[in-house]
Protein backbone atom coordinates (compact mmCIF):
# COMPACT_ATOMS: atom_id res chain seq x y z
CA UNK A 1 -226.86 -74.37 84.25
CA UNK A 2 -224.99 -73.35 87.08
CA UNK A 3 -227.23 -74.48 89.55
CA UNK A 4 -227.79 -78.02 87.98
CA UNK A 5 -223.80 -78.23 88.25
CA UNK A 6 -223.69 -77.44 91.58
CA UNK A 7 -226.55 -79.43 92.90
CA UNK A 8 -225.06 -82.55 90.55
CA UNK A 9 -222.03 -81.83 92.74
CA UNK A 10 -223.59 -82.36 96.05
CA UNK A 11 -225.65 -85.11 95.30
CA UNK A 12 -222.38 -86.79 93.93
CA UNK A 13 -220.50 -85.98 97.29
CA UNK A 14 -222.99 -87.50 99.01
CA UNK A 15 -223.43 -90.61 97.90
CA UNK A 16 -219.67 -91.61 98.57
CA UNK A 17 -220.75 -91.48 102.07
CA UNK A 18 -221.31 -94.69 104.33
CA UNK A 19 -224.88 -94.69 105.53
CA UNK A 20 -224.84 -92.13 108.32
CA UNK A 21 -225.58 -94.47 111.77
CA UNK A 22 -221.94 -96.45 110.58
CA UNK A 23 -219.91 -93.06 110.77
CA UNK A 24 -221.12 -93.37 114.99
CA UNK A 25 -219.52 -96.77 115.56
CA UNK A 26 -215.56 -96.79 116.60
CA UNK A 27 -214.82 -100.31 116.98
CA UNK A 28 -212.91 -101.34 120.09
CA UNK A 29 -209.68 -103.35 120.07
CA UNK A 30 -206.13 -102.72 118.07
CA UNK A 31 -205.17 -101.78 114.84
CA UNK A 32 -205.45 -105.18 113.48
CA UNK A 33 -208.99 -106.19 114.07
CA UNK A 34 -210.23 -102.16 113.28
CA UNK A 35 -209.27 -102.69 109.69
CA UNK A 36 -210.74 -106.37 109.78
CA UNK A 37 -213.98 -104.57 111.15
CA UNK A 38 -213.77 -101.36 108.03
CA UNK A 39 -213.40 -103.91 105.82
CA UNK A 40 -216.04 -106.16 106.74
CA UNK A 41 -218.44 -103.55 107.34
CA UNK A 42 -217.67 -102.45 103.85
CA UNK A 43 -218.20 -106.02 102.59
CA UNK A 44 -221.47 -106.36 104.40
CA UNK A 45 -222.77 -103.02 103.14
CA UNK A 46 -222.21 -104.46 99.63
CA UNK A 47 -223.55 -108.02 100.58
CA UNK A 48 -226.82 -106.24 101.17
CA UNK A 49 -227.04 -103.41 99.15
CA UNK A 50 -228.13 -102.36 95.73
CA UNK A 51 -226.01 -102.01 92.91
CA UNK A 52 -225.20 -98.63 94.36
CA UNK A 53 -223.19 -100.16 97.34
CA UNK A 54 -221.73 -103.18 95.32
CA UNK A 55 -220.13 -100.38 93.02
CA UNK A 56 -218.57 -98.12 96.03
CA UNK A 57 -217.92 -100.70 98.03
CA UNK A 58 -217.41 -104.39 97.00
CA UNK A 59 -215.70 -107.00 99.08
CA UNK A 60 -212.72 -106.49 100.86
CA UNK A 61 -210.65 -109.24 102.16
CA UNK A 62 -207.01 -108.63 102.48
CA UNK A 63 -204.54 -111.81 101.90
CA UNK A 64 -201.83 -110.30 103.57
CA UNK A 65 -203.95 -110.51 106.76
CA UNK A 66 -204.97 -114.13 106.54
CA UNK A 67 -203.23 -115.23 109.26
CA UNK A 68 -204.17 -112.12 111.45
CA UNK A 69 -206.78 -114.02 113.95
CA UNK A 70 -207.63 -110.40 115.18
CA UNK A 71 -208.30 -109.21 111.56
CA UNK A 72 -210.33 -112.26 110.89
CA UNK A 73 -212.44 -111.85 114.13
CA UNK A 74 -212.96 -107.98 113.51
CA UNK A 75 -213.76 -108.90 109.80
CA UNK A 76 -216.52 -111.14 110.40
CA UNK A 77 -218.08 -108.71 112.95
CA UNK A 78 -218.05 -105.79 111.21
CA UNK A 79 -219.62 -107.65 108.16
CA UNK A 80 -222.71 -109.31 110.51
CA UNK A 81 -222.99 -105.94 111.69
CA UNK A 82 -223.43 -103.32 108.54
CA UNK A 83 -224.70 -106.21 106.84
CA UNK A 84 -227.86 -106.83 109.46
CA UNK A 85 -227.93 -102.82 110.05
CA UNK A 86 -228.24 -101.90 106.53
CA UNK A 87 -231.24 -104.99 106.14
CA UNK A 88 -233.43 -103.07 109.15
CA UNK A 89 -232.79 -99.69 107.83
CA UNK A 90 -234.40 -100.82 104.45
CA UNK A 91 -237.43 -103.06 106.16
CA UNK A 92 -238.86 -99.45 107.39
CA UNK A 93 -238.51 -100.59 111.26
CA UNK A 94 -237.81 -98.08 113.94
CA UNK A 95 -234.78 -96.64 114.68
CA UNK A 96 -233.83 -99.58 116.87
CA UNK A 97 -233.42 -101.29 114.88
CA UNK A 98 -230.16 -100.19 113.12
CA UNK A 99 -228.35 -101.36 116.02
CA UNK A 100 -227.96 -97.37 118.00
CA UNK A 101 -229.96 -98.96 120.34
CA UNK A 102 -232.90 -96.63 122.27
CA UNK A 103 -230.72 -93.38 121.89
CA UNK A 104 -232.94 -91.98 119.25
């Protein structure tokens, strides 16, 4: 019983995480358009996930930031970008073609 518990517990721990290619990418720029890009990303991940990634993630759009040109901009990049990566990780392409480029 003890060992179901504990391997319940890492498999649970895990699958909180952001696919592991995303935890590479430190968007350039200020503060402003680095939350626009998390929060994107995070929307994008949902956009073309399973019902897994709808439920940790969902769509994040903050109204406060509306106005926020460099939120907007980082927003719609991150989304295009996690979106599109997450879409060639699951079409069983090379490694390419998550966006790391040759470095793998």
């Amino acid at each position: 019983m003890k060992r179901i518990v504990i391997i319940f517990g890492l498999l649970l721990a895990t699958s909180g995480c952001r696919p592991f290619w995303i935890n590479f990418i430190d968007p350039p720029g200020p503060k402003e358009y680095q939350l626009g890009w998390e929060d994107g990303c995070d929307s994008g991940l949902s956009a073309e996930g399973d019902w897994d990634y709808k439920l940790m993630y969902g769509f994040k759009k903050r109204p406060e930031m509306a106005a926020n040109e460099q939120y907007k901009q980082g927003w719609n990049e991150g989304f295009s970008y996690c979106r599109f990566s997450l879409a060639a990780s699951k079409s069983g392409g090379d490694w390419g073609d998550v966006g790391l480029g040759s470095g793998f």
